[in-house]
C-alpha atoms as a PDB file:
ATOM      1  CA  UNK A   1       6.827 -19.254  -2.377  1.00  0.00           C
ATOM      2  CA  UNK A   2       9.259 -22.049  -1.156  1.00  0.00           C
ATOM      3  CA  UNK A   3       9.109 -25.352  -2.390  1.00  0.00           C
ATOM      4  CA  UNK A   4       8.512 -28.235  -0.508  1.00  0.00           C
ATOM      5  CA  UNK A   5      11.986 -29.170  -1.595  1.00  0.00           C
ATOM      6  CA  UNK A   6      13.911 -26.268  -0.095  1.00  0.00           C
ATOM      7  CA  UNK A   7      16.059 -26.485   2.556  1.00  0.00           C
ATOM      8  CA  UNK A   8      14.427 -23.801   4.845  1.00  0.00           C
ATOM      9  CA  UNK A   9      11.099 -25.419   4.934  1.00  0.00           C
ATOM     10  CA  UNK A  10      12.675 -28.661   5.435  1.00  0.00           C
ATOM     11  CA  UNK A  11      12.835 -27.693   9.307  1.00  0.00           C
ATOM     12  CA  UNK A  12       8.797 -27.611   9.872  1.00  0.00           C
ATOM     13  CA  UNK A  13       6.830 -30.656   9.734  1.00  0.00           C
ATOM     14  CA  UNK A  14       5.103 -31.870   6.964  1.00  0.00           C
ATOM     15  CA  UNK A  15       1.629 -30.815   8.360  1.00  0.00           C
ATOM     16  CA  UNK A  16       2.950 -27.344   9.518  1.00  0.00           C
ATOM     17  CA  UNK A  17       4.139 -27.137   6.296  1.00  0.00           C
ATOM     18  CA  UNK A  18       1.222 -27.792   4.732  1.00  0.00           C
ATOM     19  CA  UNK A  19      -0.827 -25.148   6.895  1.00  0.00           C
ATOM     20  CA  UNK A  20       1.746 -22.558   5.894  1.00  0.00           C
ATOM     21  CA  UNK A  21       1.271 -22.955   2.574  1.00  0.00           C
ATOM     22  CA  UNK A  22      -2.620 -23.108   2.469  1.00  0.00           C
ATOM     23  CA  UNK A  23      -2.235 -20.036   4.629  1.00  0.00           C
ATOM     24  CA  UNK A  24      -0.303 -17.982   1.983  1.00  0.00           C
ATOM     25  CA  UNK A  25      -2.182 -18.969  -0.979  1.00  0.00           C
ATOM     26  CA  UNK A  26      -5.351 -18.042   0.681  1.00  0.00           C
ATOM     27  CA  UNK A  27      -3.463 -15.217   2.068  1.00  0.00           C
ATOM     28  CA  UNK A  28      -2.598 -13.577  -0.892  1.00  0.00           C
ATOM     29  CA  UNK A  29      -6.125 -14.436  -2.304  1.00  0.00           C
ATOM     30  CA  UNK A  30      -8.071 -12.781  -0.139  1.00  0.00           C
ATOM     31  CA  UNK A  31      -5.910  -9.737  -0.355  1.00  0.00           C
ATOM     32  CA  UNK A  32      -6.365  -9.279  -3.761  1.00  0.00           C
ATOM     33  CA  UNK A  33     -10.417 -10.300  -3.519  1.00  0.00           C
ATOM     34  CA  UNK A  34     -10.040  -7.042  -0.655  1.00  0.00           C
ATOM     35  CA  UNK A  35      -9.035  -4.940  -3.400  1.00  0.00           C
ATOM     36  CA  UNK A  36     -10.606  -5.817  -6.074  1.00  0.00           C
ATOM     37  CA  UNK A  37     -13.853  -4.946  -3.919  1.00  0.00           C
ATOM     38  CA  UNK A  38     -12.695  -1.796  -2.597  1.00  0.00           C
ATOM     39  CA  UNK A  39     -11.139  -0.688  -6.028  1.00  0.00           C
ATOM     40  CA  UNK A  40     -13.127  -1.802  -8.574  1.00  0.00           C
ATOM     41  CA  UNK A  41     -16.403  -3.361  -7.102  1.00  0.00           C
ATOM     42  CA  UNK A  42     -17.230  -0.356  -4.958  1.00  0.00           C
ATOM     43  CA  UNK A  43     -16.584   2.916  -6.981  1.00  0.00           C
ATOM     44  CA  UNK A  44     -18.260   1.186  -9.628  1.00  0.00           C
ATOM     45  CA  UNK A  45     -21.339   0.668  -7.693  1.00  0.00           C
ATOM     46  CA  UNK A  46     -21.108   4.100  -6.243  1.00  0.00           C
ATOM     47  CA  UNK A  47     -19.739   6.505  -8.484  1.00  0.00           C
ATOM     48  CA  UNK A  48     -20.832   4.642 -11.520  1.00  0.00           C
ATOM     49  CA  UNK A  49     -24.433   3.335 -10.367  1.00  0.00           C
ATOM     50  CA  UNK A  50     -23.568  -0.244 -11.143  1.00  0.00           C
ATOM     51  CA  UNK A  51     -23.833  -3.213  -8.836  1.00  0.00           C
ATOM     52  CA  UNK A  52     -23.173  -6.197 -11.016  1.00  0.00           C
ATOM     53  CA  UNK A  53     -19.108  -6.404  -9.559  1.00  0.00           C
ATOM     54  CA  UNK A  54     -20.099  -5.783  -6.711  1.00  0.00           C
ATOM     55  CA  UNK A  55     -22.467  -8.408  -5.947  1.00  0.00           C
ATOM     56  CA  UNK A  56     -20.019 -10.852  -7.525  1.00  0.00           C
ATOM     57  CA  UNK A  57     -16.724 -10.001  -5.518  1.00  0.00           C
ATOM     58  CA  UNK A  58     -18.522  -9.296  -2.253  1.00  0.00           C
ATOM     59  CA  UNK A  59     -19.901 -12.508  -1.468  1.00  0.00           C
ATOM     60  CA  UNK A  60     -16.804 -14.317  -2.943  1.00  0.00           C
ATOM     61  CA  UNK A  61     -14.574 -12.272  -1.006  1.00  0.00           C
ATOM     62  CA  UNK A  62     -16.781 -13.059   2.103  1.00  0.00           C
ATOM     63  CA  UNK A  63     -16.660 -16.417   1.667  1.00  0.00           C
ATOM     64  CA  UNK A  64     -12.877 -16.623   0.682  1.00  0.00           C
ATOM     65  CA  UNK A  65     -12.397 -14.679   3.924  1.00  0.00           C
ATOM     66  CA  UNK A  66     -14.210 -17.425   6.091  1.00  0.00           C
ATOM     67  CA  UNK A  67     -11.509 -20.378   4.640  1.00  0.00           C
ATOM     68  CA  UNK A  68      -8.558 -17.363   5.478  1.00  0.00           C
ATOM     69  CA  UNK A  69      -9.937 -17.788   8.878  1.00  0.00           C
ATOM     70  CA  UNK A  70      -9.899 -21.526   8.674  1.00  0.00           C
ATOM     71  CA  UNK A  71      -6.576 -21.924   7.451  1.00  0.00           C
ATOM     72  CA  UNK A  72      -5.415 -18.890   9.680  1.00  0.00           C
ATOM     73  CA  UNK A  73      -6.871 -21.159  12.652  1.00  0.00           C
ATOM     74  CA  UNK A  74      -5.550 -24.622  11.519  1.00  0.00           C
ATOM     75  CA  UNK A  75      -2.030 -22.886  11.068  1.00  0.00           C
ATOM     76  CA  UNK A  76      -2.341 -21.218  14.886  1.00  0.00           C
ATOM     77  CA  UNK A  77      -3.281 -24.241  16.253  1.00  0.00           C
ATOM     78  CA  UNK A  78      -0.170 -26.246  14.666  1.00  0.00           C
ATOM     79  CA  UNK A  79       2.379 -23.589  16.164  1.00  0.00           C
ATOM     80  CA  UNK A  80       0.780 -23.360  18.881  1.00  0.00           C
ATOM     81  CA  UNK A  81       0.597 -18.765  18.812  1.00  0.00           C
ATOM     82  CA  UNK A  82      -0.866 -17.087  21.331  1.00  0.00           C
ATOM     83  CA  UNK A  83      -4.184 -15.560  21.349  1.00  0.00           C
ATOM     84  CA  UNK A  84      -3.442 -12.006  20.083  1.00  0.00           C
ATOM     85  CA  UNK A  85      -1.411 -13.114  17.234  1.00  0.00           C
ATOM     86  CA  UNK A  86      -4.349 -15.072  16.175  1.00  0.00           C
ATOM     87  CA  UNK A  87      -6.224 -11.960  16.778  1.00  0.00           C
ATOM     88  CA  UNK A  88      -3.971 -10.301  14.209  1.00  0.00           C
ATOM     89  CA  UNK A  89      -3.417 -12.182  11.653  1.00  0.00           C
ATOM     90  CA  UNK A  90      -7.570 -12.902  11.592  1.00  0.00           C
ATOM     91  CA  UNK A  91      -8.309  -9.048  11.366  1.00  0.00           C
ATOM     92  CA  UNK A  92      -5.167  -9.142   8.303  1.00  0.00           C
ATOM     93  CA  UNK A  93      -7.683  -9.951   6.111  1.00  0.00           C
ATOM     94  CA  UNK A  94     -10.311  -7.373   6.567  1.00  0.00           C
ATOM     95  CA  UNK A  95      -7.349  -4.662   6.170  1.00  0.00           C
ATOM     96  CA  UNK A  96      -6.228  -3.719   2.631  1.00  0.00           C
ATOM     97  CA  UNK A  97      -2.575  -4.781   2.015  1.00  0.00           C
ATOM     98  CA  UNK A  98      -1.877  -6.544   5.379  1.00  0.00           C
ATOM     99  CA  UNK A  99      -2.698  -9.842   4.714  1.00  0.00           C
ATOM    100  CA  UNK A 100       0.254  -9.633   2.154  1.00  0.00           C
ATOM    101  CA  UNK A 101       2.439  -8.097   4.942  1.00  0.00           C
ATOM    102  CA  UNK A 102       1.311 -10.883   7.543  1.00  0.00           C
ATOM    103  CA  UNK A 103       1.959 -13.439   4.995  1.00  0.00           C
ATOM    104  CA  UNK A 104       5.172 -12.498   4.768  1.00  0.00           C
ATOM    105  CA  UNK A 105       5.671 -11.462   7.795  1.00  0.00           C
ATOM    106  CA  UNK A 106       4.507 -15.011   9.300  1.00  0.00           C
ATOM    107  CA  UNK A 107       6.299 -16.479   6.788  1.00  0.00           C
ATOM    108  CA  UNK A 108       9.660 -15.616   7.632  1.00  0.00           C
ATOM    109  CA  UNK A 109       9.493 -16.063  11.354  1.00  0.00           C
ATOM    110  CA  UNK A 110       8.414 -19.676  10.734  1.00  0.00           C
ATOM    111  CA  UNK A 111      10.989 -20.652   8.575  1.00  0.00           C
ATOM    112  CA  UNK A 112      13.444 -18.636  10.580  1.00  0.00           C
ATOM    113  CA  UNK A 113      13.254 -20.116  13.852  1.00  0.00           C
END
């Protein structure tokens, strides 16, 4: 991650800025919440008969994916995308792996305009 300090974020506004990086942290949280259901949570509940992770990470995840939307909407609304790319970068977090590809991929065109 950038600091606030560096000279490529210095470009964006301080509230675009600040929606950018709630976007990545929660990014990169709900990715790993994604895979720690579909890796751990649900081959323990179904190939070891055991629901207890499963019932932990699946609501968290759920609910960690609803603020990803949030901040995915706040940080849309600031720059101003269009529709699809909303689209896209909402259904990154259902998807294992992409949200850490849109992240970055978001990421860089941002601070590379």
């Amino acid at each position: 991650m950038t600091s606030p300090a560096d000279p490529a974020t210095a470009q964006l506004a301080p509230a675009t800025r600040s929606a950018l990086t709630r976007y990545r942290v929660i990014a990169y949280i709900v990715g790993v919440m994604l895979l720690l259901l579909l890796f751990v949570a649900m081959p323990l509940k179904y190939l070891g008969d055991n629901s207890a992770a499963m019932n932990i990470i699946g609501p968290a995840h759920g609910w960690l994916y609803v603020v990803y939307l949030l901040a995915t909407f706040d940080l849309f609304r600031r720059v101003q995308w269009t529709l699809p790319r909303l689209a896209l970068m909402a259904v990154a977090g259902t998807i294992p792996f992409l949200s850490f590809y849109a992240e970055r991929k978001t990421t860089h065109e941002l601070l590379n305009r």
